[in-house]
PDB file of N, CA and C in Angstrom:
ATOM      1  N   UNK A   1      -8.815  -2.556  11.963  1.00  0.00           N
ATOM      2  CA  UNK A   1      -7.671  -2.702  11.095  1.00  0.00           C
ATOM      3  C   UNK A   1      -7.060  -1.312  10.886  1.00  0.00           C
ATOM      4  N   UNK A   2      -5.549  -1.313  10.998  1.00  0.00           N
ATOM      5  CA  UNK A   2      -5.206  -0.003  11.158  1.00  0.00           C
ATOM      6  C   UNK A   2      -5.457   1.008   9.245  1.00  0.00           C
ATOM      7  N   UNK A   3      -5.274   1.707   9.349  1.00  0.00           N
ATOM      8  CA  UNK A   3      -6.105   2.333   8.020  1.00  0.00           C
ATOM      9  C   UNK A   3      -5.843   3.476   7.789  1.00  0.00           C
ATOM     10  N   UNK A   4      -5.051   4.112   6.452  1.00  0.00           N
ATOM     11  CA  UNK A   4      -4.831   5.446   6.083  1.00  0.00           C
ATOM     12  C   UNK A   4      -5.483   6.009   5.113  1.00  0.00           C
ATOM     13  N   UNK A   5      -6.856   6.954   5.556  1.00  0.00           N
ATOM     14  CA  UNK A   5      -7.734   7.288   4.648  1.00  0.00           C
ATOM     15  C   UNK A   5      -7.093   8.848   3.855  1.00  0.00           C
ATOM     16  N   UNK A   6      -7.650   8.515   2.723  1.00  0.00           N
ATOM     17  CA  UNK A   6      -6.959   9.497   1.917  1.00  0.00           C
ATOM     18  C   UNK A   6      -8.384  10.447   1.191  1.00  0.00           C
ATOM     19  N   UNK A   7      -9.434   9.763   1.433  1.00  0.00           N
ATOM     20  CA  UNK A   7     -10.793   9.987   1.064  1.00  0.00           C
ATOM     21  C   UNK A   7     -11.396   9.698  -0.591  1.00  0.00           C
ATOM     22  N   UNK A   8     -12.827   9.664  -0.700  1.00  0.00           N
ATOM     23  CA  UNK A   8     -13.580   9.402  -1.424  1.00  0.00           C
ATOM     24  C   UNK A   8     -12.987   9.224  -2.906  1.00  0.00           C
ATOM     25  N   UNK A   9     -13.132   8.641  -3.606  1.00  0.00           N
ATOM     26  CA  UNK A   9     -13.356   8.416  -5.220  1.00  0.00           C
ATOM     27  C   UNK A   9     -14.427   9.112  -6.156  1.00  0.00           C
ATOM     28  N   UNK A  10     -15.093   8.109  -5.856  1.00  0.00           N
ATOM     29  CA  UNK A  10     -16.303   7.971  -6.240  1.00  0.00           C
ATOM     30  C   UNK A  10     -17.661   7.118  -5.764  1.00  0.00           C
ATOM     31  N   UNK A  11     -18.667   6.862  -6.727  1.00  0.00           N
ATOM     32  CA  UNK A  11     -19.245   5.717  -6.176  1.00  0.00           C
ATOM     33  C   UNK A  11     -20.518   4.823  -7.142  1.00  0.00           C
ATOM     34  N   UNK A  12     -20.662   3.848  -7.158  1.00  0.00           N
ATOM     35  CA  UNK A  12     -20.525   3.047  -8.255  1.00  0.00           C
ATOM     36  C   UNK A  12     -22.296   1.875  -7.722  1.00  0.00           C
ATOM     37  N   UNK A  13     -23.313   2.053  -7.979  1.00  0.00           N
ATOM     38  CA  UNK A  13     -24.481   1.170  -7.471  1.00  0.00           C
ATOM     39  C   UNK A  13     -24.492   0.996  -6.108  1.00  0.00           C
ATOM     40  N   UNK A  14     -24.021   2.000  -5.132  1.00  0.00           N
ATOM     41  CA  UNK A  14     -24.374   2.247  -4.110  1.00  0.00           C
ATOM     42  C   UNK A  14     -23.150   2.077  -3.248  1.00  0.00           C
ATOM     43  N   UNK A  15     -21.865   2.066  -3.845  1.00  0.00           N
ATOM     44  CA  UNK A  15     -20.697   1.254  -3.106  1.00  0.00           C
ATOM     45  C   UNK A  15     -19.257   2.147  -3.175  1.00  0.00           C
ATOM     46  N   UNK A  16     -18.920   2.792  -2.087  1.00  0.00           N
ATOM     47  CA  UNK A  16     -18.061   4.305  -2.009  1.00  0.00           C
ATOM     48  C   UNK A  16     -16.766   3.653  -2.324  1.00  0.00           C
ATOM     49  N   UNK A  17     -16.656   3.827  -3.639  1.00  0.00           N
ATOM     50  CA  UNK A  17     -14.822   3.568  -3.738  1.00  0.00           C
ATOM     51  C   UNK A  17     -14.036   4.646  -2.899  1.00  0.00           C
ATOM     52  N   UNK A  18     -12.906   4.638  -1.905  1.00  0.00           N
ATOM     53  CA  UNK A  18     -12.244   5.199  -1.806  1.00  0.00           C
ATOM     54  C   UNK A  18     -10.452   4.548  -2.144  1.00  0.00           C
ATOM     55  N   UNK A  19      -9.798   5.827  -2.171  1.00  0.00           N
ATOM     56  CA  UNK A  19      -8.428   5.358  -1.809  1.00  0.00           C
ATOM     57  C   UNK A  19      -7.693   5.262  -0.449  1.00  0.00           C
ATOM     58  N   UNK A  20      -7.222   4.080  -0.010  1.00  0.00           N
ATOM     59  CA  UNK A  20      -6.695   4.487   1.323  1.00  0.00           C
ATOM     60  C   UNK A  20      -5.688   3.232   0.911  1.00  0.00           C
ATOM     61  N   UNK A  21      -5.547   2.930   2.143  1.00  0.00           N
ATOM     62  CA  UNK A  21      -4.321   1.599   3.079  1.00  0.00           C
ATOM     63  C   UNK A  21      -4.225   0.520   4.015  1.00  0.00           C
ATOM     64  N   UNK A  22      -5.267  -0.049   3.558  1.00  0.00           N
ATOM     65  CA  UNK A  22      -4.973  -0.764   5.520  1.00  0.00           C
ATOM     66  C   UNK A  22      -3.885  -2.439   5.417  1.00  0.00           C
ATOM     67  N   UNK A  23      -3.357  -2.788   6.372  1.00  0.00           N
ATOM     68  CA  UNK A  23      -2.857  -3.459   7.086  1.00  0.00           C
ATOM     69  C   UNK A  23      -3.369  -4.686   5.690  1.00  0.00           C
ATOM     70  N   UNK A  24      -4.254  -5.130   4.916  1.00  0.00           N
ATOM     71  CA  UNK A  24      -4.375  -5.741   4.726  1.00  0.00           C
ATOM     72  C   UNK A  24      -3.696  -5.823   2.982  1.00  0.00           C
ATOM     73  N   UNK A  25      -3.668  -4.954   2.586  1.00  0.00           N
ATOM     74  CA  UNK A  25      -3.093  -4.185   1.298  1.00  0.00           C
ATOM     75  C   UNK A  25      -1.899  -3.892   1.606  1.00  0.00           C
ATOM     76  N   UNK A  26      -0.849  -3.741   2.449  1.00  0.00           N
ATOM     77  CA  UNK A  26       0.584  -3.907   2.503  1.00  0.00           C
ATOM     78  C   UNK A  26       0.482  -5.263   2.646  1.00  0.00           C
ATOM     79  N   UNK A  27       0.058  -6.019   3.117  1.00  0.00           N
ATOM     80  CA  UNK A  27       0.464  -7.848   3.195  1.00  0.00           C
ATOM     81  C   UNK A  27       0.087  -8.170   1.243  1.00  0.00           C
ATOM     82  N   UNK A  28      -0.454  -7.395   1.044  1.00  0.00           N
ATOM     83  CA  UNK A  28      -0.929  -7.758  -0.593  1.00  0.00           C
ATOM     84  C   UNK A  28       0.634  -6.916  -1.439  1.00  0.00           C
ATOM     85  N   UNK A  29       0.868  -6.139  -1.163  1.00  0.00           N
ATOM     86  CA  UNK A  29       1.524  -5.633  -1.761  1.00  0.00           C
ATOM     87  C   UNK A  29       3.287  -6.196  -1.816  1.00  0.00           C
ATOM     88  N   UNK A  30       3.317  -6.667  -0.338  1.00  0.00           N
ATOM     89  CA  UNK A  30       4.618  -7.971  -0.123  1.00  0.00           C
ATOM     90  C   UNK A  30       4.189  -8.709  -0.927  1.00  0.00           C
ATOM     91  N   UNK A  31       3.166  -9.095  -0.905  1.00  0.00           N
ATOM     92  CA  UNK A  31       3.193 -10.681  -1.756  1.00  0.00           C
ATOM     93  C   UNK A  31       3.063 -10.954  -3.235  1.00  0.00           C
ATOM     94  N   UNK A  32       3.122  -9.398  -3.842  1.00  0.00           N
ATOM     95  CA  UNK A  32       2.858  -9.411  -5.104  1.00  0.00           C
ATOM     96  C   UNK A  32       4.349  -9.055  -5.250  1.00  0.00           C
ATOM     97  N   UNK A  33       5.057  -8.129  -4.905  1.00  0.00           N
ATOM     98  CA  UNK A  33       6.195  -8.208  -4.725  1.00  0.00           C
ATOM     99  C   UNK A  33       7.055  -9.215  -4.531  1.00  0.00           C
ATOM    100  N   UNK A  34       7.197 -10.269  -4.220  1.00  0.00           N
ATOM    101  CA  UNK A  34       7.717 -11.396  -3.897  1.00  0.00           C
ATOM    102  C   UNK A  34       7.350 -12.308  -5.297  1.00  0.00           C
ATOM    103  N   UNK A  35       5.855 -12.350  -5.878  1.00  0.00           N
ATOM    104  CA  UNK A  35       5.722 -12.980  -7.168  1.00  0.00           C
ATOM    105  C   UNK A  35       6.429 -12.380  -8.500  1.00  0.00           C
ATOM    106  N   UNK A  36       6.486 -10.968  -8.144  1.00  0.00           N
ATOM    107  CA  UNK A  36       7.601 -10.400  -9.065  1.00  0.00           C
ATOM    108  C   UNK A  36       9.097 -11.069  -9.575  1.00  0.00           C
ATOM    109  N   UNK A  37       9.736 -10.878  -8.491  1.00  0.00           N
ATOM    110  CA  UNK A  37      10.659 -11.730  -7.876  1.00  0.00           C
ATOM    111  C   UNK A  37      10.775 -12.989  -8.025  1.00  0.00           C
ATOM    112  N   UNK A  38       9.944 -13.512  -7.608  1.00  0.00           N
ATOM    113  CA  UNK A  38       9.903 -15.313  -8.696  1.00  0.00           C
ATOM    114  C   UNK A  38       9.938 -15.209  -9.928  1.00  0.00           C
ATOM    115  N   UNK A  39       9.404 -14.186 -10.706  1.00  0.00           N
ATOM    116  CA  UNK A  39       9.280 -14.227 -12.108  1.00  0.00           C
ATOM    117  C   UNK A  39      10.779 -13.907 -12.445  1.00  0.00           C
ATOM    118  N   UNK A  40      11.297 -12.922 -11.778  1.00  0.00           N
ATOM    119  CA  UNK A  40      12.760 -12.779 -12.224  1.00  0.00           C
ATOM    120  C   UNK A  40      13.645 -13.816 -12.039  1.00  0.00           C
ATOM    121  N   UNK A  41      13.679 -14.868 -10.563  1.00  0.00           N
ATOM    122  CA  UNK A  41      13.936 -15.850 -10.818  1.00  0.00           C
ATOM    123  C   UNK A  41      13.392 -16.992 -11.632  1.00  0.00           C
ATOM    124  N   UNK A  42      12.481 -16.933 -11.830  1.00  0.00           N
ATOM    125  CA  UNK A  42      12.189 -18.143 -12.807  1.00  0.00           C
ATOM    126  C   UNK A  42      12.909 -18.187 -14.171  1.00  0.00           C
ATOM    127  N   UNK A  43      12.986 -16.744 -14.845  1.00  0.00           N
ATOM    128  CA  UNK A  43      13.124 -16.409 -16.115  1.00  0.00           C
ATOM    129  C   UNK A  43      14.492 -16.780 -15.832  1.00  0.00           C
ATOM    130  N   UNK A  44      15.458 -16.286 -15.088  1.00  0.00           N
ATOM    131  CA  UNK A  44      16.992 -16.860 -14.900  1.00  0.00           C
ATOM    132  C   UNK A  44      17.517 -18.383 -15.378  1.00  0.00           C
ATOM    133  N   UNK A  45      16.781 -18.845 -14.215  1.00  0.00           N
ATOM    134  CA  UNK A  45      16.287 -20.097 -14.135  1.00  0.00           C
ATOM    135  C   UNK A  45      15.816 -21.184 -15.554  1.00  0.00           C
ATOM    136  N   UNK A  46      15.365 -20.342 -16.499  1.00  0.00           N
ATOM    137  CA  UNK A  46      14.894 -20.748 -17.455  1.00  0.00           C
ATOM    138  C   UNK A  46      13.828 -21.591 -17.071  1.00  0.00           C
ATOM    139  N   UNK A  47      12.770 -21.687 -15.745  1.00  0.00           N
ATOM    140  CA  UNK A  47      12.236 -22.553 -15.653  1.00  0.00           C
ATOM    141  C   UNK A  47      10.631 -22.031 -16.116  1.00  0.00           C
ATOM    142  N   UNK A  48      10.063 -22.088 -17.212  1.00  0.00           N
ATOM    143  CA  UNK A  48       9.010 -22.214 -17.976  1.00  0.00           C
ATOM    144  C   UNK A  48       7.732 -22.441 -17.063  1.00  0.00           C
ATOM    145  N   UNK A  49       7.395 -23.630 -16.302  1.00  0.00           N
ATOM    146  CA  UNK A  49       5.731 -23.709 -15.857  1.00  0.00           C
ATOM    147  C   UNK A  49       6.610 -22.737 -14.416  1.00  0.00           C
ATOM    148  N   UNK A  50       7.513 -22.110 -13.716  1.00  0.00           N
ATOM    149  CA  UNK A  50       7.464 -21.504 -12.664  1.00  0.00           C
ATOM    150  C   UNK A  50       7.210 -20.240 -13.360  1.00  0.00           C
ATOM    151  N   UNK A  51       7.448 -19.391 -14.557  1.00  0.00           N
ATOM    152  CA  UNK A  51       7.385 -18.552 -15.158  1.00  0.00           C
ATOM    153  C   UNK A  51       5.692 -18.403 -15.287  1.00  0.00           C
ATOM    154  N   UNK A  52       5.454 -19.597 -15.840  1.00  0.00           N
ATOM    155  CA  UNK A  52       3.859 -19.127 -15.653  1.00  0.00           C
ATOM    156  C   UNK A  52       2.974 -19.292 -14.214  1.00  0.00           C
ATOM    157  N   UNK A  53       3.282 -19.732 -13.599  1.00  0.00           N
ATOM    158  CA  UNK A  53       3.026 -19.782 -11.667  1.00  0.00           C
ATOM    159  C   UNK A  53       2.910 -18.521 -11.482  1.00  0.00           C
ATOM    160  N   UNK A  54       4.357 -18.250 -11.954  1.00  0.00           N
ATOM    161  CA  UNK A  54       4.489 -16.706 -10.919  1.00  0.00           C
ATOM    162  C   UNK A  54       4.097 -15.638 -11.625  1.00  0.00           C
ATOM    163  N   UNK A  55       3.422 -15.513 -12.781  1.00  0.00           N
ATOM    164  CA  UNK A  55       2.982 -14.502 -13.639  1.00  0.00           C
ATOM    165  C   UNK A  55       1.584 -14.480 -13.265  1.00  0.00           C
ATOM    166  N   UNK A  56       0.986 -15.589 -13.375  1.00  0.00           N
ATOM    167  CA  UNK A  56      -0.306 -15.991 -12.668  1.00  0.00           C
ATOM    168  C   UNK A  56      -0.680 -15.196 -11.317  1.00  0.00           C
ATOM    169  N   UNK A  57       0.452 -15.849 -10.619  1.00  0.00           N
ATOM    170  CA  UNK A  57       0.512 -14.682  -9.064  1.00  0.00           C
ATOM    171  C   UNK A  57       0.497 -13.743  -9.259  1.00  0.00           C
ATOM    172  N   UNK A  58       1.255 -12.958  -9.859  1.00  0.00           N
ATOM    173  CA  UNK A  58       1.564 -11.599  -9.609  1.00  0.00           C
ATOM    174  C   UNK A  58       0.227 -10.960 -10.396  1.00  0.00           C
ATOM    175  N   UNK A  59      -0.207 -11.590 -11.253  1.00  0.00           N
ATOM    176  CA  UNK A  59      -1.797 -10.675 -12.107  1.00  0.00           C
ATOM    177  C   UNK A  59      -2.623 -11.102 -10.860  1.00  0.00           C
ATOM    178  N   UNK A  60      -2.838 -12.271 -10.205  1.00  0.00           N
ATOM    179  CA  UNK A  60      -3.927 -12.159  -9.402  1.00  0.00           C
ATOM    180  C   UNK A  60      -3.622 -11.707  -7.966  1.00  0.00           C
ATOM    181  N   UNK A  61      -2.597 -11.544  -7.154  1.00  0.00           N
ATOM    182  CA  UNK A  61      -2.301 -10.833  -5.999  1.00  0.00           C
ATOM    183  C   UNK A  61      -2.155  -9.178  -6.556  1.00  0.00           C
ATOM    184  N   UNK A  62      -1.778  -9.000  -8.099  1.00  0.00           N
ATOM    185  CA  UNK A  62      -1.701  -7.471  -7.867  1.00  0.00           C
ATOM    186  C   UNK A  62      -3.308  -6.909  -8.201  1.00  0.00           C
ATOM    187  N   UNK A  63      -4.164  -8.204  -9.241  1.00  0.00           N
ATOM    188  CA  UNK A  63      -5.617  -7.547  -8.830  1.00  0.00           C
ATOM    189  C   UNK A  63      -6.009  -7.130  -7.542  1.00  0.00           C
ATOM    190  N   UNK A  64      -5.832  -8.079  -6.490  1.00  0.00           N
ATOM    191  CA  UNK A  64      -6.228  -7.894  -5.515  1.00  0.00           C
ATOM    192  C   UNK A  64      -5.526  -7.319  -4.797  1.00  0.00           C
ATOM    193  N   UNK A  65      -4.300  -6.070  -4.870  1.00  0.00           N
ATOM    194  CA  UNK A  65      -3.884  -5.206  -4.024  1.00  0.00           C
ATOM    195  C   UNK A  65      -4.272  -4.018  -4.252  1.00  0.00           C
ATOM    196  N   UNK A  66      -4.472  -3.659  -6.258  1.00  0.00           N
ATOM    197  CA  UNK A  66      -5.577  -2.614  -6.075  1.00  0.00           C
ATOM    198  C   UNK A  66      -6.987  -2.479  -5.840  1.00  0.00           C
ATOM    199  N   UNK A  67      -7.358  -3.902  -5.842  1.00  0.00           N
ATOM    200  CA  UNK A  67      -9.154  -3.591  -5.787  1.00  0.00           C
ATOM    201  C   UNK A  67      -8.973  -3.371  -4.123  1.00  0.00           C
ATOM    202  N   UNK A  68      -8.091  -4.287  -3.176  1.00  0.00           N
ATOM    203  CA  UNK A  68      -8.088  -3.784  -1.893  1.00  0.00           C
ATOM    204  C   UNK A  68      -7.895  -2.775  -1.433  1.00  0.00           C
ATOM    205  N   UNK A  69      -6.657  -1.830  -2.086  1.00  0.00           N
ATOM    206  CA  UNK A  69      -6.815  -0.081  -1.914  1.00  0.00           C
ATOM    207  C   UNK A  69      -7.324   0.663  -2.143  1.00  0.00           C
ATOM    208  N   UNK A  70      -8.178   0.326  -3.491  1.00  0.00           N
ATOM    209  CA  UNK A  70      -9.080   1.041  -4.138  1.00  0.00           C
ATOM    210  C   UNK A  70     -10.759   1.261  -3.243  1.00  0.00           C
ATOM    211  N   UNK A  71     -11.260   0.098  -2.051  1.00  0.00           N
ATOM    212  CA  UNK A  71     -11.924  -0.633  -1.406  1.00  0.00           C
ATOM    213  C   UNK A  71     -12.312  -0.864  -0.298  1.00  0.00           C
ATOM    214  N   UNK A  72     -10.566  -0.356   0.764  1.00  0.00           N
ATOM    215  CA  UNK A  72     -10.505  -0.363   1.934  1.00  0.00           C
ATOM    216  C   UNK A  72     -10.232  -1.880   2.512  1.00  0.00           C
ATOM    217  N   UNK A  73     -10.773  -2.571   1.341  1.00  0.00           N
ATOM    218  CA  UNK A  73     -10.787  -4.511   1.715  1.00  0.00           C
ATOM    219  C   UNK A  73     -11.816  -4.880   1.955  1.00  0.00           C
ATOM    220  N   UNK A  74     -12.557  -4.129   2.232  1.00  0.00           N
ATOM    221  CA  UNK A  74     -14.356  -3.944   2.070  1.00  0.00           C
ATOM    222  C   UNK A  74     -15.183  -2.718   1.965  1.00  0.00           C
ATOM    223  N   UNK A  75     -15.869  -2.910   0.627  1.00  0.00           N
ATOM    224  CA  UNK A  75     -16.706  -2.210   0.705  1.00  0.00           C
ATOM    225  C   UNK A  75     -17.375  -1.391   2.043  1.00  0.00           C
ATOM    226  N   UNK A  76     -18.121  -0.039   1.250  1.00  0.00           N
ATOM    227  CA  UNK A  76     -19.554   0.061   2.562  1.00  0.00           C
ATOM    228  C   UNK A  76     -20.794  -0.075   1.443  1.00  0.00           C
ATOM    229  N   UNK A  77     -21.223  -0.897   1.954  1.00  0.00           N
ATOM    230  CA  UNK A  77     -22.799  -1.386   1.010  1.00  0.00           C
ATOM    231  C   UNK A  77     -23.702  -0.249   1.714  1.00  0.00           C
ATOM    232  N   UNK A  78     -23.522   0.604   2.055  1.00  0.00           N
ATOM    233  CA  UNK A  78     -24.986   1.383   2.496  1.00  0.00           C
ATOM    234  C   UNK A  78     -25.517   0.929   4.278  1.00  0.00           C
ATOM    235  N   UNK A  79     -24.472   0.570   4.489  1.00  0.00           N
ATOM    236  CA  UNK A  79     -25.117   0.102   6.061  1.00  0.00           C
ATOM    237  C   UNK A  79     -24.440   0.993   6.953  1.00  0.00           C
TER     238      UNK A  79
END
């Protein structure tokens, strides 16, 4: 996976946080972007359960665009 290492963090019960980039964290980062974007349309919209859809999205695709950068998208467990 293509990958822009920026190096080490830290490290946390045996598990090297770094900061980097890969291929899999820009597809996260469109798509949290895009739930943004619904939220602005929704709110227009006045439409209420899409407001909470897309708020929903955007907290759980943007968890998972920093734990993926923060991560690499996987850990190294020590192997």
């Amino acid at each position: 996976m293509p990958f822009l290492d920026t190096g080490e963090l830290f490290e946390i019960g045996g598990v090297t946080i770094r900061f980097g980039l890969n291929a899999f964290a820009l597809l996260m980062v469109i798509v949290t972007a895009f739930s943004i974007w619904g939220i602005i349309g929704a709110l227009k919209a006045r439409n209420i359960l899409a407001v909470v859809f897309s708020v929903a999205a955007t907290l759980t695709f943007g968890f998972f665009t920093v734990a993926t950068i923060l991560t690499y998208g996987y850990p190294e467990l020590g192997v």
